[in-house]
Protein backbone atom coordinates (compact mmCIF):
# COMPACT_ATOMS: atom_id res chain seq x y z
CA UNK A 1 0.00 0.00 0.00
CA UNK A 2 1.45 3.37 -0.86
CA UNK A 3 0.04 6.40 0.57
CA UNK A 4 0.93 9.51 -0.96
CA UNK A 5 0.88 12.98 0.34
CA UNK A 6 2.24 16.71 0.06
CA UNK A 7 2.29 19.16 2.57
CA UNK A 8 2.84 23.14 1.84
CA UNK A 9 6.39 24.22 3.75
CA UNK A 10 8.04 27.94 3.93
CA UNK A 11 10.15 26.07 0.92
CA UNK A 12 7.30 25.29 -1.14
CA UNK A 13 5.87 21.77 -1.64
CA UNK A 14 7.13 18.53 0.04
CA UNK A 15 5.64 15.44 -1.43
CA UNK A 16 6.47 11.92 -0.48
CA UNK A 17 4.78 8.61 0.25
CA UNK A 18 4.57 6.15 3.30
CA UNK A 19 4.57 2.25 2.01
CA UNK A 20 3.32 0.07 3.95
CA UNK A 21 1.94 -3.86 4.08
CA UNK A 22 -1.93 -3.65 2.87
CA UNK A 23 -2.14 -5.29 6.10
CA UNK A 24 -0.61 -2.57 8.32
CA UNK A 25 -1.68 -1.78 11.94
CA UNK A 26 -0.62 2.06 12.38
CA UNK A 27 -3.87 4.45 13.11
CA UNK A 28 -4.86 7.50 11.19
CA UNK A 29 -3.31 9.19 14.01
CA UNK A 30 0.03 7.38 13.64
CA UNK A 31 -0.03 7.74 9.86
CA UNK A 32 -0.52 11.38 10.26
CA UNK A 33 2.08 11.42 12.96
CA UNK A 34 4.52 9.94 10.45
CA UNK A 35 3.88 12.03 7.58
CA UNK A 36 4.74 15.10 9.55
CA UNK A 37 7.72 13.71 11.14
CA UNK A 38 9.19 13.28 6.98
CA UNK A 39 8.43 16.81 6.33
CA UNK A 40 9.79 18.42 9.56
CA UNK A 41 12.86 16.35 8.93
CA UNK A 42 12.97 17.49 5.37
CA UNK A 43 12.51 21.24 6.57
CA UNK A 44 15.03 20.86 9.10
CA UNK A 45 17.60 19.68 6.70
CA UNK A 46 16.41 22.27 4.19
CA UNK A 47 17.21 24.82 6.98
CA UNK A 48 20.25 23.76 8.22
CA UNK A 49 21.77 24.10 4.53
CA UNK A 50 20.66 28.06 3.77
CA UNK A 51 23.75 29.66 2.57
CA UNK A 52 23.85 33.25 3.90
CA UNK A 53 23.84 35.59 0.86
CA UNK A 54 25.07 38.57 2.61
CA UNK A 55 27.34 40.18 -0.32
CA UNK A 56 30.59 42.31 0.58
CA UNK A 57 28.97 45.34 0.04
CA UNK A 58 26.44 44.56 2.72
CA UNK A 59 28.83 43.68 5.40
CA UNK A 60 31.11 46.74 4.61
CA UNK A 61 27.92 48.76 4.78
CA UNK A 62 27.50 47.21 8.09
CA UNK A 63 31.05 47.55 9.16
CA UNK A 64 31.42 51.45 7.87
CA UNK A 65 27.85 52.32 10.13
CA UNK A 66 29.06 50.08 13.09
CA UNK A 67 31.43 53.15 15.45
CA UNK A 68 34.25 51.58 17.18
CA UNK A 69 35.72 53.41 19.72
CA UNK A 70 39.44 52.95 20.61
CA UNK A 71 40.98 53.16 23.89
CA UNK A 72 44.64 54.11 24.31
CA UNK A 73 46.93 51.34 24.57
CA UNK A 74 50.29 52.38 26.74
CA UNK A 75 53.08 51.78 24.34
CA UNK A 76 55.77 52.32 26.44
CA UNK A 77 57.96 49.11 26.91
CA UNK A 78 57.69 47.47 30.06
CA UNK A 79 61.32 47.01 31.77
């Protein structure tokens, strides 16, 4: 028995299918239960792949509108 199914993510559409005996056990809860678990998985690992497109012009943006304020160092050797 396959039982297909798609679920709308933040990615777009995940589709997959659970196959099972035609004699299977699992309720419509644990069906349901499973189907979710494939598509969090597959948005997790989705997520934890996102490159971060911040160009170099963005960060130097950042950089040149970040202040940084210096404090004197004493240069003098220590004997």
């Amino acid at each position: 028995m396959e039982i297909r199914f798609t679920y709308e993510t933040k990615y777009g559409a995940f589709s997959d299918a659970l196959i099972l005996p035609d004699d299977h056990t699992f309720t419509e809860s644990e069906l349901t239960s499973m189907k979710e678990q494939r598509r969090d998985n597959w948005v997790a690992y989705i997520d934890s792949t996102q490159v971060d497109n911040t160009t170099e012009e963005q960060i130097t943006e950042e950089v040149s509108e970040s202040t940084v304020e210096e404090t004197p160092q004493d240069t003098e050797p220590t004997p």
